[in-house]
C-alpha atoms as a PDB file:
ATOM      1  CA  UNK A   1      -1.339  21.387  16.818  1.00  0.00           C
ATOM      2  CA  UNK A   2      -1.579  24.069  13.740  1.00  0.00           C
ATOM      3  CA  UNK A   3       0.829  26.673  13.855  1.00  0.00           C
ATOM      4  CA  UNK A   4      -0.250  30.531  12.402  1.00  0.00           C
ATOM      5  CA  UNK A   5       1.804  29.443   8.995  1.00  0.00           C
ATOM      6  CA  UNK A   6       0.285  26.195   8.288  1.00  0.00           C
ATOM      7  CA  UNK A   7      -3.016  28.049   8.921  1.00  0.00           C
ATOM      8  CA  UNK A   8      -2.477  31.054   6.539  1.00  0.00           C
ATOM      9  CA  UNK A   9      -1.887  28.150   4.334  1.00  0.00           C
ATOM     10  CA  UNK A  10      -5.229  26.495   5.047  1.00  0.00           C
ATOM     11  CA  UNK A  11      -7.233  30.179   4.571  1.00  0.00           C
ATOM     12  CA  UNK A  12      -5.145  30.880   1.202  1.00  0.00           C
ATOM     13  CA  UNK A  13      -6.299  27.716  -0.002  1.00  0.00           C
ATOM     14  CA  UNK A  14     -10.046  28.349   1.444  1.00  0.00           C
ATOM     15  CA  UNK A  15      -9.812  31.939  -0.289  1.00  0.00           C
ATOM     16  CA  UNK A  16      -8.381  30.199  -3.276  1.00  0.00           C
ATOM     17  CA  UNK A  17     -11.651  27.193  -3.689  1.00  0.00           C
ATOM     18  CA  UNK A  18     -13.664  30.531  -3.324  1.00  0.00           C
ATOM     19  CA  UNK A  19     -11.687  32.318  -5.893  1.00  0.00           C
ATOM     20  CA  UNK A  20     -12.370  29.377  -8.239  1.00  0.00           C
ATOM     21  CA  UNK A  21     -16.055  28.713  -7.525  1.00  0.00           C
ATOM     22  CA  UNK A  22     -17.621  32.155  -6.542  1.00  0.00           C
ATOM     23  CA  UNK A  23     -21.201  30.523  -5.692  1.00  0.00           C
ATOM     24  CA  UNK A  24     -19.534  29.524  -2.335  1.00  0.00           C
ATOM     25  CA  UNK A  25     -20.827  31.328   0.586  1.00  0.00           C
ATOM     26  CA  UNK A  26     -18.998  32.616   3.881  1.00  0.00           C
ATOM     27  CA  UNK A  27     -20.270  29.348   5.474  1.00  0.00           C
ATOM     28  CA  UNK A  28     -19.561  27.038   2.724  1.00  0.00           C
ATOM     29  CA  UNK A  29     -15.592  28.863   2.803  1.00  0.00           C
ATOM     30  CA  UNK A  30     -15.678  28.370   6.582  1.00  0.00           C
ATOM     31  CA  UNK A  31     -16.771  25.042   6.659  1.00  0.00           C
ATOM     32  CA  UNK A  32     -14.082  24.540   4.074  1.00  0.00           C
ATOM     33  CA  UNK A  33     -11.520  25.787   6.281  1.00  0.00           C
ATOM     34  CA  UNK A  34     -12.398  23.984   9.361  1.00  0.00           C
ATOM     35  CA  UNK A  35     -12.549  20.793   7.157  1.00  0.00           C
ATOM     36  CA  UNK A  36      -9.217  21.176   6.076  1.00  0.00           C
ATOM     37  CA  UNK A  37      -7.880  21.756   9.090  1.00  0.00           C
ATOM     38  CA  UNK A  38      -9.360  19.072  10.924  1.00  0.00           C
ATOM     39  CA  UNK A  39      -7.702  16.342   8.317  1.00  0.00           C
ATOM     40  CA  UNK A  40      -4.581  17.836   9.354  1.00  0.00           C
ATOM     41  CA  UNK A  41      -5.390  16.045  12.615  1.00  0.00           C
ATOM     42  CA  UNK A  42      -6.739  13.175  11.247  1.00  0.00           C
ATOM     43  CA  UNK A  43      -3.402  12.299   8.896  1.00  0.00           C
ATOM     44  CA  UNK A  44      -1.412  12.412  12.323  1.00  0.00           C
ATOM     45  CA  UNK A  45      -3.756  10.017  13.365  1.00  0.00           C
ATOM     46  CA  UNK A  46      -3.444   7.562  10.024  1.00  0.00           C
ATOM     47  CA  UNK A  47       0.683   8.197  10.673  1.00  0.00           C
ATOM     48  CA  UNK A  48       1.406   7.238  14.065  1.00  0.00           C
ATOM     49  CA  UNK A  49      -1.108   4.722  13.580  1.00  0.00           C
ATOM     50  CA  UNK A  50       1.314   2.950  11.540  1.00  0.00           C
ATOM     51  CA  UNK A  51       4.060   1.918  14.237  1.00  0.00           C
ATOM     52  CA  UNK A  52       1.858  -1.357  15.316  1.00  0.00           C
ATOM     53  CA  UNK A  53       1.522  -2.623  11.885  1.00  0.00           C
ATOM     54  CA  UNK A  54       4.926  -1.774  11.204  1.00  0.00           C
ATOM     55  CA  UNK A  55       6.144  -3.512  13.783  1.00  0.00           C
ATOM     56  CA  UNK A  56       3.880  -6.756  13.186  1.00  0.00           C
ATOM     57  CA  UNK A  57       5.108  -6.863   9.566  1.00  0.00           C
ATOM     58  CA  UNK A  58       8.716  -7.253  10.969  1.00  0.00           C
ATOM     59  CA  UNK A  59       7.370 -10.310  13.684  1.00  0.00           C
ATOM     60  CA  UNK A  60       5.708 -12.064  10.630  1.00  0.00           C
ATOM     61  CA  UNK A  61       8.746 -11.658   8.346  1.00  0.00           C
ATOM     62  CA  UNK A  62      10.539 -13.346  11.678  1.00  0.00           C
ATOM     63  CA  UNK A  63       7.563 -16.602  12.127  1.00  0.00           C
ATOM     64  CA  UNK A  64       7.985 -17.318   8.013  1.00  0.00           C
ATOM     65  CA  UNK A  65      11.478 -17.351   8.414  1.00  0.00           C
ATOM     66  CA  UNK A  66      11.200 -19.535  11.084  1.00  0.00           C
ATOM     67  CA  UNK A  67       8.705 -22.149   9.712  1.00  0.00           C
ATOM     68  CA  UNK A  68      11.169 -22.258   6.821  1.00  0.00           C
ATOM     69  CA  UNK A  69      12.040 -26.065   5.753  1.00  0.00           C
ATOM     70  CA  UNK A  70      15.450 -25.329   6.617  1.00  0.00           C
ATOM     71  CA  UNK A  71      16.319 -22.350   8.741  1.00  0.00           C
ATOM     72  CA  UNK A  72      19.625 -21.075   9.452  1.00  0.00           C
ATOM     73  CA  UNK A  73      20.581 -20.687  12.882  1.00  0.00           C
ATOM     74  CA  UNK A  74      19.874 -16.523  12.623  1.00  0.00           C
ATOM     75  CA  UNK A  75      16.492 -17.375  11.294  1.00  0.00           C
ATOM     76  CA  UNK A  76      15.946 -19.894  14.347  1.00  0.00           C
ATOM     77  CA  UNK A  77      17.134 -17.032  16.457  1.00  0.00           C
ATOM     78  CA  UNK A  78      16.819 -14.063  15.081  1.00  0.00           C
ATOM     79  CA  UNK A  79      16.967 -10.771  17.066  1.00  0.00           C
ATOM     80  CA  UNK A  80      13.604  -9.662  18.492  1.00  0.00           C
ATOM     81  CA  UNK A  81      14.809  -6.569  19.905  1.00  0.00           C
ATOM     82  CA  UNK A  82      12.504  -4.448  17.411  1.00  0.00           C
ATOM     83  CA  UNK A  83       9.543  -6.601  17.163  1.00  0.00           C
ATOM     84  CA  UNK A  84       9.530  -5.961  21.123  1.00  0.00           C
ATOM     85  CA  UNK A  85       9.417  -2.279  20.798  1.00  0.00           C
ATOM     86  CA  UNK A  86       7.706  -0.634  23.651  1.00  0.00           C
ATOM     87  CA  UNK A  87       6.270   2.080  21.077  1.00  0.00           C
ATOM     88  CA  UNK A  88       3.976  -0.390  19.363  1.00  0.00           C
ATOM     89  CA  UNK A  89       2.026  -1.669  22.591  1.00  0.00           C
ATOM     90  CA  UNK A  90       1.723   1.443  24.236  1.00  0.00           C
ATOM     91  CA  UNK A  91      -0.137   3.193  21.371  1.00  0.00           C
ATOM     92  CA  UNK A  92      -2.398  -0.297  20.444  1.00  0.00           C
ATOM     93  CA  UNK A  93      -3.139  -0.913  23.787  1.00  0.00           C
ATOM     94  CA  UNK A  94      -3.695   2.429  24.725  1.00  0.00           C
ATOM     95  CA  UNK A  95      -7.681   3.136  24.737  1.00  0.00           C
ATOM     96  CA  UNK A  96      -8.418   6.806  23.942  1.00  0.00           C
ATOM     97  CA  UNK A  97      -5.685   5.988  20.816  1.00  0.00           C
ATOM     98  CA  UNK A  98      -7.279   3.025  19.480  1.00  0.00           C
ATOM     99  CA  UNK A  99     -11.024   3.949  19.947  1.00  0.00           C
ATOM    100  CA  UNK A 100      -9.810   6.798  17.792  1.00  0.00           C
ATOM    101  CA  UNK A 101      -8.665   5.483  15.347  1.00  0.00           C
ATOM    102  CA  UNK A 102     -11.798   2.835  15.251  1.00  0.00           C
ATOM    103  CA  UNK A 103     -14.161   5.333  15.577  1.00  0.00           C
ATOM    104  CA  UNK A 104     -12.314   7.115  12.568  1.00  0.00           C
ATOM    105  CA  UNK A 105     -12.068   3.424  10.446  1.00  0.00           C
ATOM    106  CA  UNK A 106      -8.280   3.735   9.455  1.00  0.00           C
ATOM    107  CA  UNK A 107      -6.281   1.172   8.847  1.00  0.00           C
ATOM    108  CA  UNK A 108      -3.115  -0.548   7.328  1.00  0.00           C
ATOM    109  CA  UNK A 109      -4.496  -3.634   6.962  1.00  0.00           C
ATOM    110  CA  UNK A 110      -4.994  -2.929   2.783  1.00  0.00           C
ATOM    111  CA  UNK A 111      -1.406  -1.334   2.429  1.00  0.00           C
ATOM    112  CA  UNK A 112       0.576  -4.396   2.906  1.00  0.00           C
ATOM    113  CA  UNK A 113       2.724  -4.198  -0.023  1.00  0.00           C
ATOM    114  CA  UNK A 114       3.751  -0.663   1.009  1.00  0.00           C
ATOM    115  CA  UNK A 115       4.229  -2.423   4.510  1.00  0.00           C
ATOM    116  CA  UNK A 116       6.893  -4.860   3.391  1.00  0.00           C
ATOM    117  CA  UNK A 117       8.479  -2.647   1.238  1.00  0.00           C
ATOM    118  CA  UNK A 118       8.874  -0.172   4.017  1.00  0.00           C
ATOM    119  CA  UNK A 119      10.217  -2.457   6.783  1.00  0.00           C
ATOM    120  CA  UNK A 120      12.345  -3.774   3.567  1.00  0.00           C
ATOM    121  CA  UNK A 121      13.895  -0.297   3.455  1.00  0.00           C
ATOM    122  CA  UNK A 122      14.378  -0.125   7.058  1.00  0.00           C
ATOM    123  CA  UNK A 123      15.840  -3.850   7.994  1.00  0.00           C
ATOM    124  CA  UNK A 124      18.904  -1.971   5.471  1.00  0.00           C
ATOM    125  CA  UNK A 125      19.505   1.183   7.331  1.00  0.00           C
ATOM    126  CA  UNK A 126      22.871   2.061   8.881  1.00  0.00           C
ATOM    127  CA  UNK A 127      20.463   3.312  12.064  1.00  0.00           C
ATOM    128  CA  UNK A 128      18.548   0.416  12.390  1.00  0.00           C
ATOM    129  CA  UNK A 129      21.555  -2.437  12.469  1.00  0.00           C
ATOM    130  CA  UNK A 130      23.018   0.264  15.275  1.00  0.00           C
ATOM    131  CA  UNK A 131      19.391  -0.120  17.191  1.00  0.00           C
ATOM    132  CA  UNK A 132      19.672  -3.629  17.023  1.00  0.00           C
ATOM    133  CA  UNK A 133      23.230  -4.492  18.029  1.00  0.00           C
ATOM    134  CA  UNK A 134      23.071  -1.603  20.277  1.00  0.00           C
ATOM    135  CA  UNK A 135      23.223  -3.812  23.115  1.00  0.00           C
ATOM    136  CA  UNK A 136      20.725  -1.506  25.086  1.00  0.00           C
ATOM    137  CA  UNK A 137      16.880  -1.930  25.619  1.00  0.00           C
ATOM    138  CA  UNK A 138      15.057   0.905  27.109  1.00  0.00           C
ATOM    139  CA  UNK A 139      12.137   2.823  25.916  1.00  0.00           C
ATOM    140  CA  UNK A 140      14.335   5.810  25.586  1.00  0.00           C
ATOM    141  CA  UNK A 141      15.796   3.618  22.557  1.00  0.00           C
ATOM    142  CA  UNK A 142      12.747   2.061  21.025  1.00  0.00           C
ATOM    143  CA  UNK A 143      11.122   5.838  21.070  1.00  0.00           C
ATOM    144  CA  UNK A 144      14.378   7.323  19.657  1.00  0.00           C
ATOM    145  CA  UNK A 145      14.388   4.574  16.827  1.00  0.00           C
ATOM    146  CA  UNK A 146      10.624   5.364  15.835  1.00  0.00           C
ATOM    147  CA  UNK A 147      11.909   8.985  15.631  1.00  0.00           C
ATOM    148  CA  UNK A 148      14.227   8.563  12.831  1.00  0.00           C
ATOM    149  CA  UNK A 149      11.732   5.974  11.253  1.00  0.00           C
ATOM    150  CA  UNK A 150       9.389   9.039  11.028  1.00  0.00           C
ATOM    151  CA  UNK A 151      12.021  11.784  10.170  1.00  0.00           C
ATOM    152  CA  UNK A 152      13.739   9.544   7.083  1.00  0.00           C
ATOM    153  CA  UNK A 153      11.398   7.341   5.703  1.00  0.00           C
ATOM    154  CA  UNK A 154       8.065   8.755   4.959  1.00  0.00           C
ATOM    155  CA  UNK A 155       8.325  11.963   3.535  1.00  0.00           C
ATOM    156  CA  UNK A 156       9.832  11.159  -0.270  1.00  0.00           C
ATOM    157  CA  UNK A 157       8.144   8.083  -0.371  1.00  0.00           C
ATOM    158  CA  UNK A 158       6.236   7.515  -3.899  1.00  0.00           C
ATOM    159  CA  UNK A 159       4.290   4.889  -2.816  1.00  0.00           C
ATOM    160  CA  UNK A 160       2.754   6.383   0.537  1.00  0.00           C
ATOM    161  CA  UNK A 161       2.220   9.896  -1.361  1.00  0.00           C
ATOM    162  CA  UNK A 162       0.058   7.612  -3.749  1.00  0.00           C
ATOM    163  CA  UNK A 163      -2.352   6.236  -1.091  1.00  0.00           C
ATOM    164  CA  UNK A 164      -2.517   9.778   1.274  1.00  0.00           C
ATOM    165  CA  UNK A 165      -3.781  11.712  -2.220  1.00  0.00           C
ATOM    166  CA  UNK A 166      -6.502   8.843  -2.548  1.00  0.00           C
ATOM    167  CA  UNK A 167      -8.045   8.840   0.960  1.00  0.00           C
ATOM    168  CA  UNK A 168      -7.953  12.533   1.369  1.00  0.00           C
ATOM    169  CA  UNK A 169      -7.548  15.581  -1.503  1.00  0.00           C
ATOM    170  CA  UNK A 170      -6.731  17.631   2.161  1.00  0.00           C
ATOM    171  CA  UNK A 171      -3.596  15.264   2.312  1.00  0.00           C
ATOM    172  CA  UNK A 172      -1.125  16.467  -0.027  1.00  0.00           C
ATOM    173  CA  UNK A 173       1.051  19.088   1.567  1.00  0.00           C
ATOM    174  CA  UNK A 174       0.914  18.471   5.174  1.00  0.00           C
ATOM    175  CA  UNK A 175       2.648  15.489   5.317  1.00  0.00           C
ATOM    176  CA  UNK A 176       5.948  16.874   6.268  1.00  0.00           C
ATOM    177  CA  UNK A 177       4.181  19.172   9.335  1.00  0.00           C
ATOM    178  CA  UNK A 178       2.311  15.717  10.151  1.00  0.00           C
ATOM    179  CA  UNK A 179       5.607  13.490  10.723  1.00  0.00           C
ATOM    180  CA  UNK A 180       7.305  16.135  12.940  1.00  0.00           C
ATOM    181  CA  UNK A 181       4.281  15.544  15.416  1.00  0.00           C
ATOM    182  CA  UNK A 182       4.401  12.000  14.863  1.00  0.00           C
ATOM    183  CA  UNK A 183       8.064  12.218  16.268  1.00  0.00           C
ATOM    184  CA  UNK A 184       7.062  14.306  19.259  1.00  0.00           C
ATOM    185  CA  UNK A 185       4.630  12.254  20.313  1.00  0.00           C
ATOM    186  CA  UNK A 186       6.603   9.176  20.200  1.00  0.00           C
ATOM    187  CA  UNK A 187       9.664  11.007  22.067  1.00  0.00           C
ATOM    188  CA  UNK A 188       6.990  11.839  24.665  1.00  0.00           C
ATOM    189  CA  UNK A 189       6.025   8.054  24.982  1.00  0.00           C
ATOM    190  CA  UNK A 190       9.992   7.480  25.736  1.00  0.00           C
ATOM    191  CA  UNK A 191       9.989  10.283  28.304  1.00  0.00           C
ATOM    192  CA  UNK A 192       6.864   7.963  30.225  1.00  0.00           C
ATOM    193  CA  UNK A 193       4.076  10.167  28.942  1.00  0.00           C
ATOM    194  CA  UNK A 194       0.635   8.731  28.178  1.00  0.00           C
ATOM    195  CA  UNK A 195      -0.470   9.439  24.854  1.00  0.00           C
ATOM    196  CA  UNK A 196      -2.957  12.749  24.317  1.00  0.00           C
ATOM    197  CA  UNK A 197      -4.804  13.935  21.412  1.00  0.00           C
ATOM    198  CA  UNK A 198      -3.010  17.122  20.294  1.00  0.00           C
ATOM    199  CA  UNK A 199      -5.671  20.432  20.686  1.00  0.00           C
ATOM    200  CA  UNK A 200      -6.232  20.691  16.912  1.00  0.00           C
ATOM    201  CA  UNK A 201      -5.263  24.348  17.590  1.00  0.00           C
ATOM    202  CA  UNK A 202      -1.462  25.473  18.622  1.00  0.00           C
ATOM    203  CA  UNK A 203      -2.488  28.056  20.914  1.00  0.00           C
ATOM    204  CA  UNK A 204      -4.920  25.017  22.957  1.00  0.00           C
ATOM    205  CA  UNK A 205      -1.623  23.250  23.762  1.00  0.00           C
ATOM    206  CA  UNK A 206      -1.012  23.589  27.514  1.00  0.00           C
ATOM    207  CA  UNK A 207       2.869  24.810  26.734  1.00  0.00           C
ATOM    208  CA  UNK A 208       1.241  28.234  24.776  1.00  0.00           C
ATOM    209  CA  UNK A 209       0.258  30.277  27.612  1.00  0.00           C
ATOM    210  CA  UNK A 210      -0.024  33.478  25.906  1.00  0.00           C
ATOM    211  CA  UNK A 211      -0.694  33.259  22.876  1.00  0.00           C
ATOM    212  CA  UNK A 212      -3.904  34.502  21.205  1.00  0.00           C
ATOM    213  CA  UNK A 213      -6.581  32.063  19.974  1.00  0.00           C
ATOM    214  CA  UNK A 214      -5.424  30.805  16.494  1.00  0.00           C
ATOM    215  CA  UNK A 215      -9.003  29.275  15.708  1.00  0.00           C
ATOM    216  CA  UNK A 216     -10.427  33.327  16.425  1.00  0.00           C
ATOM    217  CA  UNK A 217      -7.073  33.984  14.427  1.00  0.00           C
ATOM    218  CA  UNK A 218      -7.798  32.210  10.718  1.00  0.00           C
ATOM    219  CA  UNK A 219     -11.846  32.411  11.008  1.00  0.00           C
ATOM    220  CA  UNK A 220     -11.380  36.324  10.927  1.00  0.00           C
ATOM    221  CA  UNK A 221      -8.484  35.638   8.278  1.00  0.00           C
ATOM    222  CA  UNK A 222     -11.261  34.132   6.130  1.00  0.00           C
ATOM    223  CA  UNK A 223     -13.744  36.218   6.952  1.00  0.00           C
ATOM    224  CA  UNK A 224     -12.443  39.350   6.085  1.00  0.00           C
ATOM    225  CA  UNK A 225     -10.789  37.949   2.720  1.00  0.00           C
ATOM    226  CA  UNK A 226     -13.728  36.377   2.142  1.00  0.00           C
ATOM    227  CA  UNK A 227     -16.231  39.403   2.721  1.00  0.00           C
ATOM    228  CA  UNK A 228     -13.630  42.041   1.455  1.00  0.00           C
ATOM    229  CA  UNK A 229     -12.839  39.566  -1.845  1.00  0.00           C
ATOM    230  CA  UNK A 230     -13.296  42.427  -4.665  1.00  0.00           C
ATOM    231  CA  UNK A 231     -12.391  45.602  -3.042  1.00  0.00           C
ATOM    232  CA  UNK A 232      -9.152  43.921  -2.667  1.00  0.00           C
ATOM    233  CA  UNK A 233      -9.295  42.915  -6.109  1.00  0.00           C
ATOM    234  CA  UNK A 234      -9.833  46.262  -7.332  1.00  0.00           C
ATOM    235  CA  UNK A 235      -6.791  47.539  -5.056  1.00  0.00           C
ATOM    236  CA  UNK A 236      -4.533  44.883  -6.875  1.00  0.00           C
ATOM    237  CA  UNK A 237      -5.776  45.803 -10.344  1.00  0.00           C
ATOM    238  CA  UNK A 238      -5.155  49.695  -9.474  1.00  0.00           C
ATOM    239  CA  UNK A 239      -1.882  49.442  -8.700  1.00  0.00           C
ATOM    240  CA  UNK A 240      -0.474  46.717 -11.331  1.00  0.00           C
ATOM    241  CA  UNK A 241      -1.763  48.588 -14.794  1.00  0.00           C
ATOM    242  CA  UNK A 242       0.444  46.647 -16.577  1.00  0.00           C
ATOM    243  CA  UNK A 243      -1.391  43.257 -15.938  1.00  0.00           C
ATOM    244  CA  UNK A 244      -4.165  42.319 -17.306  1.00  0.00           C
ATOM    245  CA  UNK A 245      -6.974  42.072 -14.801  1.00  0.00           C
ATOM    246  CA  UNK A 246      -8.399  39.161 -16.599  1.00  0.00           C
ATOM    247  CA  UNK A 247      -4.994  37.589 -16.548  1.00  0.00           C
ATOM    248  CA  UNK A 248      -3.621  37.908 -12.683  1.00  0.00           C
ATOM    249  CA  UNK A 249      -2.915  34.824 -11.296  1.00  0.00           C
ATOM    250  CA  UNK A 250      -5.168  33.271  -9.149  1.00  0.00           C
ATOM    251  CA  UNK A 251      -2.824  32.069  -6.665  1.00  0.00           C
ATOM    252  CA  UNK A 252      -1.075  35.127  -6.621  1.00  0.00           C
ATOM    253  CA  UNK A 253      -4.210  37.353  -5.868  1.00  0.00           C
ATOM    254  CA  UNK A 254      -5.567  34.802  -3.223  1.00  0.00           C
ATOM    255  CA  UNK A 255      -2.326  35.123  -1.694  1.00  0.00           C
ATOM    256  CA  UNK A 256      -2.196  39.195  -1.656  1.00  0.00           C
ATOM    257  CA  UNK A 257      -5.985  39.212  -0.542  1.00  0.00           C
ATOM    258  CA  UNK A 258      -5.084  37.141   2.604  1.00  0.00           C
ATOM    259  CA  UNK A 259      -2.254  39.196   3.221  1.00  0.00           C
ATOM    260  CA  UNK A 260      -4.652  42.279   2.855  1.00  0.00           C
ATOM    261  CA  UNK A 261      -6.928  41.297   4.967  1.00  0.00           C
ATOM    262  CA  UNK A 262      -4.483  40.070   7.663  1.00  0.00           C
ATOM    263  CA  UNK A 263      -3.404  43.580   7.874  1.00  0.00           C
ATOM    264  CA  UNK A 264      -6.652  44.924   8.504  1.00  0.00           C
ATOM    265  CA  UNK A 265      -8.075  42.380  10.706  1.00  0.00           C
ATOM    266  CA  UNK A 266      -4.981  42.474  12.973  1.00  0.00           C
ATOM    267  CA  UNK A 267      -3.156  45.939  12.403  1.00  0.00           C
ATOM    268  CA  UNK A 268      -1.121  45.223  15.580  1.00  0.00           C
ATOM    269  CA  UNK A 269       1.040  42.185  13.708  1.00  0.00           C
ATOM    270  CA  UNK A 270       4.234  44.037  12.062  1.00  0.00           C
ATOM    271  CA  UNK A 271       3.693  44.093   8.534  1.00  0.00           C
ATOM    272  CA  UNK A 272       7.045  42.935   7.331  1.00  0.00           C
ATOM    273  CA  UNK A 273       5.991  39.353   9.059  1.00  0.00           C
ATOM    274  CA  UNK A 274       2.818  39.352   7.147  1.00  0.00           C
ATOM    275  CA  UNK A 275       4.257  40.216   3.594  1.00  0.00           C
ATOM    276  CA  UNK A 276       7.001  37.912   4.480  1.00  0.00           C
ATOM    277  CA  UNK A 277       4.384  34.989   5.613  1.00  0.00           C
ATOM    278  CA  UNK A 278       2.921  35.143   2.286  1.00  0.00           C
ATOM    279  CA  UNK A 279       6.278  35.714  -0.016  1.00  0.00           C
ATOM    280  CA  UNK A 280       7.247  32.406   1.640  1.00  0.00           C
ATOM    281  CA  UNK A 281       4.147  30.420   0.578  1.00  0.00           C
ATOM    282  CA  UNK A 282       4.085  31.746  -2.837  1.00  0.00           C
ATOM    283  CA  UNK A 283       7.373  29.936  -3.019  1.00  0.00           C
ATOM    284  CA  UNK A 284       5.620  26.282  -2.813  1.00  0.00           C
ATOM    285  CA  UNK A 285       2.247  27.519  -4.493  1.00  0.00           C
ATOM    286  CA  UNK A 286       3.254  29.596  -7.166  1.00  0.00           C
ATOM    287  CA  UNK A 287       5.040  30.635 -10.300  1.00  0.00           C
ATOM    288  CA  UNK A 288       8.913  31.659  -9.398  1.00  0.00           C
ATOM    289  CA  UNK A 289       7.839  35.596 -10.260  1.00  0.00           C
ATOM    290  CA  UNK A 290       5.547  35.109  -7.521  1.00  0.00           C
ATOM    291  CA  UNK A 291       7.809  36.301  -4.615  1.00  0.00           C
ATOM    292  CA  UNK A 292       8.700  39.272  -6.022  1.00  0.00           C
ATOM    293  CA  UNK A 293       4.974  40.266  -7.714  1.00  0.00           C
ATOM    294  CA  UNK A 294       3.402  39.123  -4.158  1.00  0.00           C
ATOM    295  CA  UNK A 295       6.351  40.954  -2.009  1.00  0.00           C
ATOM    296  CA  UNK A 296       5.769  44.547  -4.381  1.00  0.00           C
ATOM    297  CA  UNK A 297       1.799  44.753  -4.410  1.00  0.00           C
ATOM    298  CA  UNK A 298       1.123  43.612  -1.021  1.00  0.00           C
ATOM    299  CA  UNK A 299       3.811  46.330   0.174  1.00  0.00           C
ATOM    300  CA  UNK A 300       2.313  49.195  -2.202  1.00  0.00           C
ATOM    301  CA  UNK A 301      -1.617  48.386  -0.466  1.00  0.00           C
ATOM    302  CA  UNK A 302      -0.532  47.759   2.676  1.00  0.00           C
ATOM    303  CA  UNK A 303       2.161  50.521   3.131  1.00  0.00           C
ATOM    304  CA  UNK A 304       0.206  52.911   1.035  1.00  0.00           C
ATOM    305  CA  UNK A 305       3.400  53.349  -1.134  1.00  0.00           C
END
């Protein structure tokens, strides 16, 4: 499921707790690390978990407009097309799925206000009318529909960003990653595939053939920024007299020790993708004279300029 970039993410921020509270041991970091990666996982989960209270927000919406004193004849009738969704059942009913997500306690039940505003928002879309006048009902169609429910409606949304920070502080930033999975997953229920717990690992997934063990990848990432810590230091304070050691940015030097110690621990990786890798995260972690600062001293060590 994690790719090498959202990984380097998850051992800069490791590095980083480490920078910030130096009593923390190797196994303390690593722990860290695997912890962070796991909830990666586990917000997937909480996502996709979503689609069956989704869709029984739009059925109740349906019965109280029904029971009204005086219903129109839409209200009477109304179209069930989405509250029949194929999606919903086929993750609810589905046993490995919903043990999960028992076993892990989450649940919309709390979030109904962000529940009604949600299918609120969608009942109005452009996408949604075109689903259900479509005239079509497949589960090609339902799993396309859930799709763009996940790409457009999640991501910028105040209200959801509010309740991921308060169940998890390893939440924030991997929202984004997490909804493009939800949308494979649910394109692979349209295509007839049972639902599968993603290897939390990219290079598990039965499509990598090749590809080198990205858990043995970011534990030796870790590792040797952890263990190598101030000897890199002292190679970033040698070569940027100017600064003041005291006053180097802490993101900044996390981000050139990781970078550092990727190039030792795998010298075979080109290091223009490395420097690059980490000139790119400095863009959503840093100050904006972080690209250049992190792109000039992690060429200088690494390239012995």
């Amino acid at each position: 499921m994690l790719n090498r970039r959202i990984l380097r993410i998850k051992a800069f921020k490791a590095i980083y707790s480490y920078a910030e509270n130096p009593g923390m041991t190797l196994k303390d970091t690593q722990a860290l690390l695997e912890l962070s990666s796991e909830s990666t996982r586990d917000l997937y989960l909480f996502m996709l978990s979503i689609v069956a209270p989704l869709t029984e927000e739009a059925n109740s919406r349906i019965e109280a407009a029904r029971s009204k004193f005086n219903p129109t004849e839409d209200e009477l009738n109304p179209n069930l097309k989405f509250v029949q969704n194929r999606i919903a059942p086929l993750l609810s009913q589905d046993p490995d799925f919903s043990k999960l997500i028992a076993k892990k306690k989450m649940s919309w039940e709390q979030y109904d206000v962000l529940l009604r505003h949600l299918y609120e928002t969608i009942r109005g879309r452009k996408y949604f009318k075109d689903y259900l006048e479509s005239g079509e009902s497949s589960l090609e169609e339902d799993a396309r529909l859930w799709a763009r429910i996940f790409e457009r409606e999640f991501e910028d949304n105040a209200e959801l960003a509010e309740i991921l920070e308060d169940l998890s502080i390893y939440w924030n930033d991997d929202l984004a990653y997490v909804l493009s999975w939800c949308c494979r997953t649910v394109r692979s229920l349209g295509d007839g595939d049972r639902w599968e717990l993603p290897p939390l690992y990219q290079s598990d997934l039965k499509s990598s053939d090749g590809f080198s063990s990205d858990k043995a990848f970011v534990t030796s990432l870790v590792t040797r920024a952890y263990t190598n810590f101030d000897n890199y230091f002292k190679a970033v304070a040698e070569r940027t007299p100017k600064w003041d050691k005291d006053r180097l940015c802490t993101t900044d030097l996390c981000l050139i020790v990781c970078g550092l110690a990727e190039a030792e621990a795998f010298p075979e990786m080109p290091t223009k993708v490395i420097i690059n890798e980490y000139v790119e995260i400095s863009k959503y972690y840093s100050t904006p004279e972080s690209r250049s600062f992190v792109n000039g001293v992690l060429d200088k060590i690494i390239n012995k300029h």
